[in-house]
C-alpha atoms as a PDB file:
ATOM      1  CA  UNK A   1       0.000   0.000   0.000  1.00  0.00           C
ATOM      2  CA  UNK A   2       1.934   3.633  -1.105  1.00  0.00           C
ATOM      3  CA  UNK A   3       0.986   5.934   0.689  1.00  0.00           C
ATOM      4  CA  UNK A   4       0.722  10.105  -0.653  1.00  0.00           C
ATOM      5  CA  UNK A   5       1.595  12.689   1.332  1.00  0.00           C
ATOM      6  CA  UNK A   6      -0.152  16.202   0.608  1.00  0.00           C
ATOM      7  CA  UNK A   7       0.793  19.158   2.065  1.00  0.00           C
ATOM      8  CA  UNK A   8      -1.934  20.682   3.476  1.00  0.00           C
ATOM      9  CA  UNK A   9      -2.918  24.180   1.844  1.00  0.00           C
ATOM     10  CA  UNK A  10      -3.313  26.610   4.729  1.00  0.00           C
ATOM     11  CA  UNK A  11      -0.721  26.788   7.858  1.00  0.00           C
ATOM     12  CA  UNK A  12      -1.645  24.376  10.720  1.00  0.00           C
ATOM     13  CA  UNK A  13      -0.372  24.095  14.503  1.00  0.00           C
ATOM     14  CA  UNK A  14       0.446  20.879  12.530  1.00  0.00           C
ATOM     15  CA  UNK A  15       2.883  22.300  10.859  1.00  0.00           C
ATOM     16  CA  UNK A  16       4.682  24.350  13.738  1.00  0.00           C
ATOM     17  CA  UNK A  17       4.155  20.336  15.456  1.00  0.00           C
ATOM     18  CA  UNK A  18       6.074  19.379  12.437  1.00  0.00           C
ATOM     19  CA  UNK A  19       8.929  22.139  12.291  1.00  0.00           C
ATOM     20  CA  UNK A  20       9.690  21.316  15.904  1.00  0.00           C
ATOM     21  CA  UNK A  21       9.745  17.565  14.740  1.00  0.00           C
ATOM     22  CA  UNK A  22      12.572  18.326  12.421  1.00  0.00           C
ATOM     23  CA  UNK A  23      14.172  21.015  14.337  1.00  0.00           C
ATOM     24  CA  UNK A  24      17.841  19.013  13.962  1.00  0.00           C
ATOM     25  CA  UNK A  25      17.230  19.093   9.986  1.00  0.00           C
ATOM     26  CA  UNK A  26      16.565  23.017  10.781  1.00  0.00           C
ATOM     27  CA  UNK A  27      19.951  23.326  12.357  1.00  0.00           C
ATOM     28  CA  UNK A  28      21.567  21.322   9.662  1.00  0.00           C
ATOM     29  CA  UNK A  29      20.886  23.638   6.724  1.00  0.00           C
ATOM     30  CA  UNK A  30      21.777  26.942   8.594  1.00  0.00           C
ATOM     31  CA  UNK A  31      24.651  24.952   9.247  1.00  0.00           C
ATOM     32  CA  UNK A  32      25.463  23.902   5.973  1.00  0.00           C
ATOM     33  CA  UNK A  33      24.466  27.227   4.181  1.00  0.00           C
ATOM     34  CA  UNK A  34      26.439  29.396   6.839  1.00  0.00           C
ATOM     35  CA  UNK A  35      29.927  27.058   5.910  1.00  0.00           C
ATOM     36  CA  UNK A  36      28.808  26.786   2.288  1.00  0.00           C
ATOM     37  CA  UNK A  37      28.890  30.540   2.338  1.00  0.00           C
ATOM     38  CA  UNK A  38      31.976  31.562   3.856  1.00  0.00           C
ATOM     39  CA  UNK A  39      33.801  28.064   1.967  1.00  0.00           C
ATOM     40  CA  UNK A  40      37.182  28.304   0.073  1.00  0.00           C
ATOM     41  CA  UNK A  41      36.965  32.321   0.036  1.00  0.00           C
ATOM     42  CA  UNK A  42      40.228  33.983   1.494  1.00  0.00           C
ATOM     43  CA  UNK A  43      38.846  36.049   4.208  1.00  0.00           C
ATOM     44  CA  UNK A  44      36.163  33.438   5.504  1.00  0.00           C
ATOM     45  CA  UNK A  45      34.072  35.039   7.868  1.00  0.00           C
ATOM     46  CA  UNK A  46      35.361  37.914   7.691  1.00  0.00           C
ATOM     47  CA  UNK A  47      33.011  38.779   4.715  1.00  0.00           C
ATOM     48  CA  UNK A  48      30.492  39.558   6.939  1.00  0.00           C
ATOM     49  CA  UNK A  49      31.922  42.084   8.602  1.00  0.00           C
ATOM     50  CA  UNK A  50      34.054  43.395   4.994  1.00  0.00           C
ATOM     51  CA  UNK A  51      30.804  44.054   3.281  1.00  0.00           C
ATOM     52  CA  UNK A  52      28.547  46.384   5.233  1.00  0.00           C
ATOM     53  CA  UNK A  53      32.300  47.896   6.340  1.00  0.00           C
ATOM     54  CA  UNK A  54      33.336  48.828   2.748  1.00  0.00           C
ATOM     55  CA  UNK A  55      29.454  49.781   1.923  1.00  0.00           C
ATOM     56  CA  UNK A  56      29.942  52.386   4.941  1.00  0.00           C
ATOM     57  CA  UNK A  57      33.237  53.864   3.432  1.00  0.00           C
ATOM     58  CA  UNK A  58      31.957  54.297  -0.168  1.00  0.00           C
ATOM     59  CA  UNK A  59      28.383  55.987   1.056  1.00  0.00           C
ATOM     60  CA  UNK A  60      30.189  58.170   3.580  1.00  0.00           C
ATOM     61  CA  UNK A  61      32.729  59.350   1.032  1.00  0.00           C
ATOM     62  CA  UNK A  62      30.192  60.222  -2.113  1.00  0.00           C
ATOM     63  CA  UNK A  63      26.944  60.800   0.309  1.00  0.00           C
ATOM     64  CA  UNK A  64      28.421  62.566   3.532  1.00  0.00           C
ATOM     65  CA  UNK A  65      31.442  63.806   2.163  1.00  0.00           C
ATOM     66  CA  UNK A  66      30.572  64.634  -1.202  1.00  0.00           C
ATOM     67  CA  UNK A  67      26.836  65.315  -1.297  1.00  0.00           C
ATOM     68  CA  UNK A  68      26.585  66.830   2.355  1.00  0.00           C
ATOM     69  CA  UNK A  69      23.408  64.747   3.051  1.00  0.00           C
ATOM     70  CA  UNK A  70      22.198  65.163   6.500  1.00  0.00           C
ATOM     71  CA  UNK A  71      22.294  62.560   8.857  1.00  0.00           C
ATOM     72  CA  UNK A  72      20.160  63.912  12.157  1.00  0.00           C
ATOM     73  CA  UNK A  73      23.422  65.511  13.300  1.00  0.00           C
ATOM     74  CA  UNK A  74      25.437  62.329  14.026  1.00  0.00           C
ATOM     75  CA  UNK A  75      28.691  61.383  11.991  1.00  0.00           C
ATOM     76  CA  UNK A  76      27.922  60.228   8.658  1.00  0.00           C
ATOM     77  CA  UNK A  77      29.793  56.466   8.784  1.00  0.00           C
ATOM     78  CA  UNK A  78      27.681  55.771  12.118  1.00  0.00           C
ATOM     79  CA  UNK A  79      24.335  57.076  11.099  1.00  0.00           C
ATOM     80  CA  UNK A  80      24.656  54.627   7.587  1.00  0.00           C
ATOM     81  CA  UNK A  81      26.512  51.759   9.278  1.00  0.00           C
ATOM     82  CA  UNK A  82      23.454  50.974  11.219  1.00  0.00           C
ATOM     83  CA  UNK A  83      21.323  51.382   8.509  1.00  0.00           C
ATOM     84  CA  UNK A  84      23.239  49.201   6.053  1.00  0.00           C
ATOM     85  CA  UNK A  85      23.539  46.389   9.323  1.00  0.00           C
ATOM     86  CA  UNK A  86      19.627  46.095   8.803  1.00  0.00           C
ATOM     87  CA  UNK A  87      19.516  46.172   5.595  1.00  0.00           C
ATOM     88  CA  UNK A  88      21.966  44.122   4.711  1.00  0.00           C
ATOM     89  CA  UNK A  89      20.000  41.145   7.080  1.00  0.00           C
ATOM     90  CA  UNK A  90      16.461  42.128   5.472  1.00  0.00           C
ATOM     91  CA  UNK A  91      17.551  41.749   1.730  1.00  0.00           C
ATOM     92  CA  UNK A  92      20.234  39.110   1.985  1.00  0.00           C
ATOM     93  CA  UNK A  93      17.554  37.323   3.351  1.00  0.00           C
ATOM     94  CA  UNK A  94      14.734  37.825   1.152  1.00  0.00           C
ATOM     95  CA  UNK A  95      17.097  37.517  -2.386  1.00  0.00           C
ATOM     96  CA  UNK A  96      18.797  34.013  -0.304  1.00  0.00           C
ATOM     97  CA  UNK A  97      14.997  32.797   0.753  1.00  0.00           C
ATOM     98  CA  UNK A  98      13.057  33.491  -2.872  1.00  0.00           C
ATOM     99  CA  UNK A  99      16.048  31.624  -4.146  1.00  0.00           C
ATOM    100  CA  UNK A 100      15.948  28.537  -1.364  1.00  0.00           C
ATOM    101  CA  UNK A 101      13.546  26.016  -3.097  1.00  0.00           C
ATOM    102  CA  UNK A 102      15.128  25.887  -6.455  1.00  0.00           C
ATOM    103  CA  UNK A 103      18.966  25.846  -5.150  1.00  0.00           C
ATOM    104  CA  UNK A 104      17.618  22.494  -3.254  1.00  0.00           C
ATOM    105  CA  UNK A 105      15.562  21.302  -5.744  1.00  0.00           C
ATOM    106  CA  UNK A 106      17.122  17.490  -5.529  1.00  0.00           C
ATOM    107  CA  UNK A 107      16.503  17.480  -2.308  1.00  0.00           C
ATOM    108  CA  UNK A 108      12.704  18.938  -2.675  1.00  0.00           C
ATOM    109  CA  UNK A 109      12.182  16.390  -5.539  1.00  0.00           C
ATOM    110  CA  UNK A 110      13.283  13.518  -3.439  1.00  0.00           C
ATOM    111  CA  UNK A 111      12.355  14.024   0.026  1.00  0.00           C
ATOM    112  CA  UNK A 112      10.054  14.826   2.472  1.00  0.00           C
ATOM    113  CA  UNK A 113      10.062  16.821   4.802  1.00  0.00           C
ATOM    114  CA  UNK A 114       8.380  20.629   5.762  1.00  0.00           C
ATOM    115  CA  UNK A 115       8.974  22.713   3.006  1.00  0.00           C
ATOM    116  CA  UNK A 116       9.357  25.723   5.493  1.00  0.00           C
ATOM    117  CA  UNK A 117      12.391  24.394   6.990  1.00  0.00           C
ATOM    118  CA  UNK A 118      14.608  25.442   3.863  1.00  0.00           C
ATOM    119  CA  UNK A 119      13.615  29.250   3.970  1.00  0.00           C
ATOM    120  CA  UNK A 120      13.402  30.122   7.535  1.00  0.00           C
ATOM    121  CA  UNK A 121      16.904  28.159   7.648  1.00  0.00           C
ATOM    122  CA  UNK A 122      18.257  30.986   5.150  1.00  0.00           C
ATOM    123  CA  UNK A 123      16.918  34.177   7.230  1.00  0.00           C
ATOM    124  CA  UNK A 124      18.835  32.691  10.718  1.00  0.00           C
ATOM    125  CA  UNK A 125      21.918  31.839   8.566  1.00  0.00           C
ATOM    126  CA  UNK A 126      21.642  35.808   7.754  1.00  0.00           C
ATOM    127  CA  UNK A 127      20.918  36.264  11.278  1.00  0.00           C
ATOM    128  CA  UNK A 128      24.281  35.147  11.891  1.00  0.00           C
ATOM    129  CA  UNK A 129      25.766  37.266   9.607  1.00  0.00           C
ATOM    130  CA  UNK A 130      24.165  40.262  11.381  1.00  0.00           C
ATOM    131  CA  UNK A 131      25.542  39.277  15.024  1.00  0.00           C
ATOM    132  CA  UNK A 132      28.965  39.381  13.239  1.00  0.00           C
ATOM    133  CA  UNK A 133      28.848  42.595  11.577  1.00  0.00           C
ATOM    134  CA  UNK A 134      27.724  44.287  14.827  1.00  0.00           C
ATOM    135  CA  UNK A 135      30.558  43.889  15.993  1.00  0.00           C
ATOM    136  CA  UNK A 136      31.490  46.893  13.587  1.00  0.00           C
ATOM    137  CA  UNK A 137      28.668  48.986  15.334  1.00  0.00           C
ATOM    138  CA  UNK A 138      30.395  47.953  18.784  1.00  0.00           C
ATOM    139  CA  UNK A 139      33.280  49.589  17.715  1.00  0.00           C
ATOM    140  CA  UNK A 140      31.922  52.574  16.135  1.00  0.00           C
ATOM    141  CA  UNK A 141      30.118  53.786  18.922  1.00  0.00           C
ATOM    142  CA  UNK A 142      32.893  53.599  21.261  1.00  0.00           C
ATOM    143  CA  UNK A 143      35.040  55.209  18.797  1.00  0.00           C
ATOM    144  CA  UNK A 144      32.062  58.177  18.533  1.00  0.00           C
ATOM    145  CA  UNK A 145      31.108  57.959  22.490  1.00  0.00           C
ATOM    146  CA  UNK A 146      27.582  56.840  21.826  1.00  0.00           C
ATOM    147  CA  UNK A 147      25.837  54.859  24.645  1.00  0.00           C
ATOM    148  CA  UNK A 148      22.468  53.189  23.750  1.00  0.00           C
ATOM    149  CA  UNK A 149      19.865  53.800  25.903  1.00  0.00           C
ATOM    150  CA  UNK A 150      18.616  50.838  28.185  1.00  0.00           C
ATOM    151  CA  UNK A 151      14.844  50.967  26.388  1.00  0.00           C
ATOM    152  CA  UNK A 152      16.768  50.773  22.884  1.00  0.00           C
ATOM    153  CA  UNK A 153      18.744  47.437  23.693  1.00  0.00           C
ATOM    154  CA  UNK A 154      15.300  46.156  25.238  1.00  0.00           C
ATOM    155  CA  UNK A 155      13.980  46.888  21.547  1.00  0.00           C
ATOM    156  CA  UNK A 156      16.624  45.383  19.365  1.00  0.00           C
ATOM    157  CA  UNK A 157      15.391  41.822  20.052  1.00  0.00           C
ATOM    158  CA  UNK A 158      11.893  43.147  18.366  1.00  0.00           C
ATOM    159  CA  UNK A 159      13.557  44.989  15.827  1.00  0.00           C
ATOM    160  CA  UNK A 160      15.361  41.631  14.783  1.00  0.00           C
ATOM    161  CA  UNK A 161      11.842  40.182  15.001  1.00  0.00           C
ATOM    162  CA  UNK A 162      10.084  42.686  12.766  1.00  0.00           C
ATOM    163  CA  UNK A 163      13.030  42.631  10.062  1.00  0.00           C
ATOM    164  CA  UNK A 164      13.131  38.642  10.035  1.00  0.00           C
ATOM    165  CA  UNK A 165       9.537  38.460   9.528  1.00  0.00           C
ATOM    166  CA  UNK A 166       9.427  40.866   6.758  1.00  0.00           C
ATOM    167  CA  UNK A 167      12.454  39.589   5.088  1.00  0.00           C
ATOM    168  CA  UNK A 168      10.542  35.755   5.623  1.00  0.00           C
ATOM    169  CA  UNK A 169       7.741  36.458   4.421  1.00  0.00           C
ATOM    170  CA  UNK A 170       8.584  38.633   1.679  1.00  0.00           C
ATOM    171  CA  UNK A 171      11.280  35.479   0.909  1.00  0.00           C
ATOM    172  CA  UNK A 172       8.154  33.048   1.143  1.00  0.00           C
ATOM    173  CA  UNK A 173       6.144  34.546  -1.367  1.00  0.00           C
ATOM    174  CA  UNK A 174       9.375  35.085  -4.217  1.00  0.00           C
ATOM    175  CA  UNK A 175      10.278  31.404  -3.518  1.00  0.00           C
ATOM    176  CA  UNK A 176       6.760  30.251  -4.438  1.00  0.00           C
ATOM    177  CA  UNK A 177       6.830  32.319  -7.367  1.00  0.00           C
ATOM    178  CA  UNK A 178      10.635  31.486  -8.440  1.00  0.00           C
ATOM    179  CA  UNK A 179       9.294  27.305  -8.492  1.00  0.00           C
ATOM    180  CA  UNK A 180       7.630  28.533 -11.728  1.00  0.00           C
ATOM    181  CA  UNK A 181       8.801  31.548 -13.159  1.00  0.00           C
ATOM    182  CA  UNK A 182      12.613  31.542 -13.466  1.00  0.00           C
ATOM    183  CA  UNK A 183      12.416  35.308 -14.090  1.00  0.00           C
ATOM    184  CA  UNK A 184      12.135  35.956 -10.482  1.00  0.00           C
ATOM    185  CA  UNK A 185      15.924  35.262 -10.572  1.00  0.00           C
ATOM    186  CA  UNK A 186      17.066  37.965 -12.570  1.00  0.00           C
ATOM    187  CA  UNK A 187      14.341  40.645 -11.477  1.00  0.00           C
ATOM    188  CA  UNK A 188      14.862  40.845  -7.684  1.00  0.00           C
ATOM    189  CA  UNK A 189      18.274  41.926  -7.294  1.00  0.00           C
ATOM    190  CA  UNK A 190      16.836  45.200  -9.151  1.00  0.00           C
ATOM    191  CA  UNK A 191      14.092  45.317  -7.024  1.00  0.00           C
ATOM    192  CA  UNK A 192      16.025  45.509  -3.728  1.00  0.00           C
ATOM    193  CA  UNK A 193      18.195  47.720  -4.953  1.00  0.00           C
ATOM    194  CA  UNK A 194      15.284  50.197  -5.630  1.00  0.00           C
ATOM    195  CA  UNK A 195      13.661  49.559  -2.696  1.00  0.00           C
ATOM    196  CA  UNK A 196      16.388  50.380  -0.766  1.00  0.00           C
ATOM    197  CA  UNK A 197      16.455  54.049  -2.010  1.00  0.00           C
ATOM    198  CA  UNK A 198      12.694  54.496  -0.954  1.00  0.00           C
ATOM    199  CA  UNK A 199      14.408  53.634   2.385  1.00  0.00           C
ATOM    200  CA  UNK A 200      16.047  55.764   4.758  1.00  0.00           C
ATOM    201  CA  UNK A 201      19.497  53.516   4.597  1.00  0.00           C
ATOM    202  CA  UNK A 202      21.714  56.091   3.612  1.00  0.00           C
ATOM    203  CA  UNK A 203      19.687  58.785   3.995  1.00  0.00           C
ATOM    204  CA  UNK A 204      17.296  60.514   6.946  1.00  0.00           C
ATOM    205  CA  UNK A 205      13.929  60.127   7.338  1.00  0.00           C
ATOM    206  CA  UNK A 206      13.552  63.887   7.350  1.00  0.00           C
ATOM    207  CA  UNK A 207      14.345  64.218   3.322  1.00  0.00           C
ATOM    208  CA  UNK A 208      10.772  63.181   2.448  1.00  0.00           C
ATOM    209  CA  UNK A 209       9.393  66.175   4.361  1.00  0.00           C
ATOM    210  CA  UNK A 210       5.852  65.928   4.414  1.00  0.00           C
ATOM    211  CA  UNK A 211       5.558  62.591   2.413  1.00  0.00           C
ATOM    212  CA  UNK A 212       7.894  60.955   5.422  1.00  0.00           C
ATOM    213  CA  UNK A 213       4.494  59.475   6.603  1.00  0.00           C
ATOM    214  CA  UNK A 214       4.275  56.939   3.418  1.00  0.00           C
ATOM    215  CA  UNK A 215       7.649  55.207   4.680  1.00  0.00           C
ATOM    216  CA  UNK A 216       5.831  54.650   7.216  1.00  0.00           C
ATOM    217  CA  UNK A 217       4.146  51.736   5.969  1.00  0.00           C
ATOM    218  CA  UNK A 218       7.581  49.980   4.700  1.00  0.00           C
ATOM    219  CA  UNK A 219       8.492  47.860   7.572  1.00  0.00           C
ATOM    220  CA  UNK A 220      12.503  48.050   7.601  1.00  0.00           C
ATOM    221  CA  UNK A 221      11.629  52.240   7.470  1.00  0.00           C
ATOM    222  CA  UNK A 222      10.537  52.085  11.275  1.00  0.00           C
ATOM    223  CA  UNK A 223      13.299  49.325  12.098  1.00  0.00           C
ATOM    224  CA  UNK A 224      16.031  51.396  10.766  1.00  0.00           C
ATOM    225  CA  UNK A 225      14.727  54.797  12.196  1.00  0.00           C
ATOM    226  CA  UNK A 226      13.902  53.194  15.563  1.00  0.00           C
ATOM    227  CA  UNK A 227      17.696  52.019  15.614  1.00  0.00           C
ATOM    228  CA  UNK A 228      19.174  55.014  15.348  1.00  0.00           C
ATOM    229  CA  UNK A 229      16.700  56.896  17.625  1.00  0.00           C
ATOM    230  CA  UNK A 230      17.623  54.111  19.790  1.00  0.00           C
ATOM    231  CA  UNK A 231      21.318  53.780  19.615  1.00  0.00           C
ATOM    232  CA  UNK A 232      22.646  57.141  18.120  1.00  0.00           C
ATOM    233  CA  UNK A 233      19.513  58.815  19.765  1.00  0.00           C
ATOM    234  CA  UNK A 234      18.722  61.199  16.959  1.00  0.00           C
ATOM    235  CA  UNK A 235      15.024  61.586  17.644  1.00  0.00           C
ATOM    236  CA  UNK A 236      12.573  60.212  20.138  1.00  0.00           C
ATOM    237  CA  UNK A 237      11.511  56.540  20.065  1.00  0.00           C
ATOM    238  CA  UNK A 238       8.380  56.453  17.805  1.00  0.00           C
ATOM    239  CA  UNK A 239       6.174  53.602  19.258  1.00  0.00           C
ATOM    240  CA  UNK A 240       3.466  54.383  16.529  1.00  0.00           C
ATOM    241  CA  UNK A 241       6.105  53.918  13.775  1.00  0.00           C
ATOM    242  CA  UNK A 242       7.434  50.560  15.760  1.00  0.00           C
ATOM    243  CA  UNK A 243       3.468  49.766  15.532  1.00  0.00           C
ATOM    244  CA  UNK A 244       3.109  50.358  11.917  1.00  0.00           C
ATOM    245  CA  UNK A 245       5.725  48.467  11.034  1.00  0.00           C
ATOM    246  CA  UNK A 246       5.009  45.633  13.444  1.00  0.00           C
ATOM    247  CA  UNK A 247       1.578  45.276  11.696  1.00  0.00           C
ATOM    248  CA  UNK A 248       3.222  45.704   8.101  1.00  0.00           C
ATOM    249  CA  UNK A 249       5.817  42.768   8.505  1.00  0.00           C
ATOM    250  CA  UNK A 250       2.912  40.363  10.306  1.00  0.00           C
ATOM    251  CA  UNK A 251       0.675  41.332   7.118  1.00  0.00           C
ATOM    252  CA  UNK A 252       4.005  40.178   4.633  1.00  0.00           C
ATOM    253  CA  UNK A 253       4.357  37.197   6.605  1.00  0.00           C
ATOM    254  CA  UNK A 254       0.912  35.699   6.316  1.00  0.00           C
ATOM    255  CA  UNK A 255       0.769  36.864   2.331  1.00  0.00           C
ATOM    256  CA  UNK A 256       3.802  35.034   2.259  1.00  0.00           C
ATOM    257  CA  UNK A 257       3.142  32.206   4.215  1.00  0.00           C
ATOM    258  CA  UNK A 258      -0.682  31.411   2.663  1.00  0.00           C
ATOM    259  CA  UNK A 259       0.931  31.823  -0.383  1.00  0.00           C
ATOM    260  CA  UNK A 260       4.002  28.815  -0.129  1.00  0.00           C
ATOM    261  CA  UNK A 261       0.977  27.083   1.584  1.00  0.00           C
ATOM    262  CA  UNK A 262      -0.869  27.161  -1.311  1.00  0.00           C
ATOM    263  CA  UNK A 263       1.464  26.148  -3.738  1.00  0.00           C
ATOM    264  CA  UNK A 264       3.757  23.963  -1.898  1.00  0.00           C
ATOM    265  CA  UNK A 265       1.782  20.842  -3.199  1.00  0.00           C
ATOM    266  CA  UNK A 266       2.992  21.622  -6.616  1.00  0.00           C
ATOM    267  CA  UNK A 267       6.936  21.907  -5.647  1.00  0.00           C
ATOM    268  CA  UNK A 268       7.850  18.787  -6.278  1.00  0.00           C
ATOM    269  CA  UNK A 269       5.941  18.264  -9.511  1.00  0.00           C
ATOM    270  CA  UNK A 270       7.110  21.861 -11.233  1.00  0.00           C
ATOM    271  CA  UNK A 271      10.145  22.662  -9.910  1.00  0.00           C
END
């Protein structure tokens, strides 16, 4: 007697059940794509903290230095350090996670196990990379005498948790898409690259002027401003904004999320 296993087409306490079930798999492909990534290069590790480091030179040179643009009255390098450190986590995660399915497609063909295992396995791999280059961040504010405030290191665990479940949810829906159209690919390295210029990464919040309330409603907009309010404190903590996000990156995860749900049953068969 065979018997067929179909993935159910909505998300289930089953499927948390089933997550925790195969939590050592979990830990085996963060594993495996955290050496995979950092394999035979020269530096190793040390790319995490070389990329966001050499991102901060080249903005502060051509946007603080060069271009004079404002950054709430704290040094340049600081202010766009910790907005890179974000950013860097948000959309390595979500180009690495709309990516995850087809990169393992032998093992999708051939196996089973939950399908949701692969991308959340790619956002804590990133999550890694983040702890690493804040170690950059460490330094800087010694180096500029900046002291976070107690309430801003109390909100960096929810800041992580907002940016993780934008970037996975965000990552869920591309990967569902990318099992079919191949285009995905090719299209989404342009699209984070514009959507991190209608974010305040290397810029302040205060350019938009009167339309600053529409970056409101992009998630890693409020993470990145509630950062620096917290840690460089150049404004008052913003719980509305913290909301607002909060709410956006829950709404991206369930899109996401009903969305691989939907189509997971056809993985195997398409991809």
């Amino acid at each position: 007697m065979t018997t067929v296993i179909r993935p159910k087409k909505t998300l289930s306490l089953q499927d948390f059940k089933e997550i925790w079930g195969h939590r050592e798999l979990l830990y085996f492909f963060t594993w495996r794509d955290f050496k995979v990534r950092y394999k035979q290069t020269f530096i190793g590790i040390a790319w995490a903290l070389f990329q966001p480091l050499m991102s901060m030179v080249v903005f502060s040179l051509f946007f603080g230095k060069l271009a004079g643009v404002p950054s709430d009255n704290v040094p340049y390098p600081i202010f766009v350090y910790i907005g890179l450190l974000f950013w860097q986590f948000f959309s390595d995660a979500l180009s690495d996670t709309g990516s995850a399915l087809v990169n393992n497609q032998s093992i999708v063909t051939k196996v089973y196990f939950p399908r949701l295992i692969l991308p959340i396995s790619t956002v804590i791999t990133k999550l890694v990379d983040f702890a690493i280059a804040a170690i950059i961040l460490v330094g800087l504010m010694i180096y500029y005498q900046f002291i976070p405030s107690v309430e801003g290191i109390l909100l960096l665990p929810l800041l992580l948790l907002i940016t993780f479940m934008a970037a996975l949810g965000g990552g869920l829906f591309l990967a569902s898409i990318n099992v079919k159209y191949r285009d995905v690919r090719y299209i989404l390295p342009y699209f984070i690259q514009l959507f991190m210029f209608v974010t305040p990464v290397i810029y302040s919040s205060s350019i938009a002027g009167k339309y600053s309330w529409i970056l409101a409603f992009n998630p890693m907009s409020g993470v990145i401003q509630t950062a620096r309010a917290a840690f460089l404190h150049t404004a008052p903590i913003n719980w509305l904004l913290i909301l607002i996000s909060f709410s956006a990156s829950v709404i991206i995860l369930a899109i996401g999320t009903i969305t691989f749900k939907k189509t997971e049953r056809f993985f195997a068969d398409i991809i």
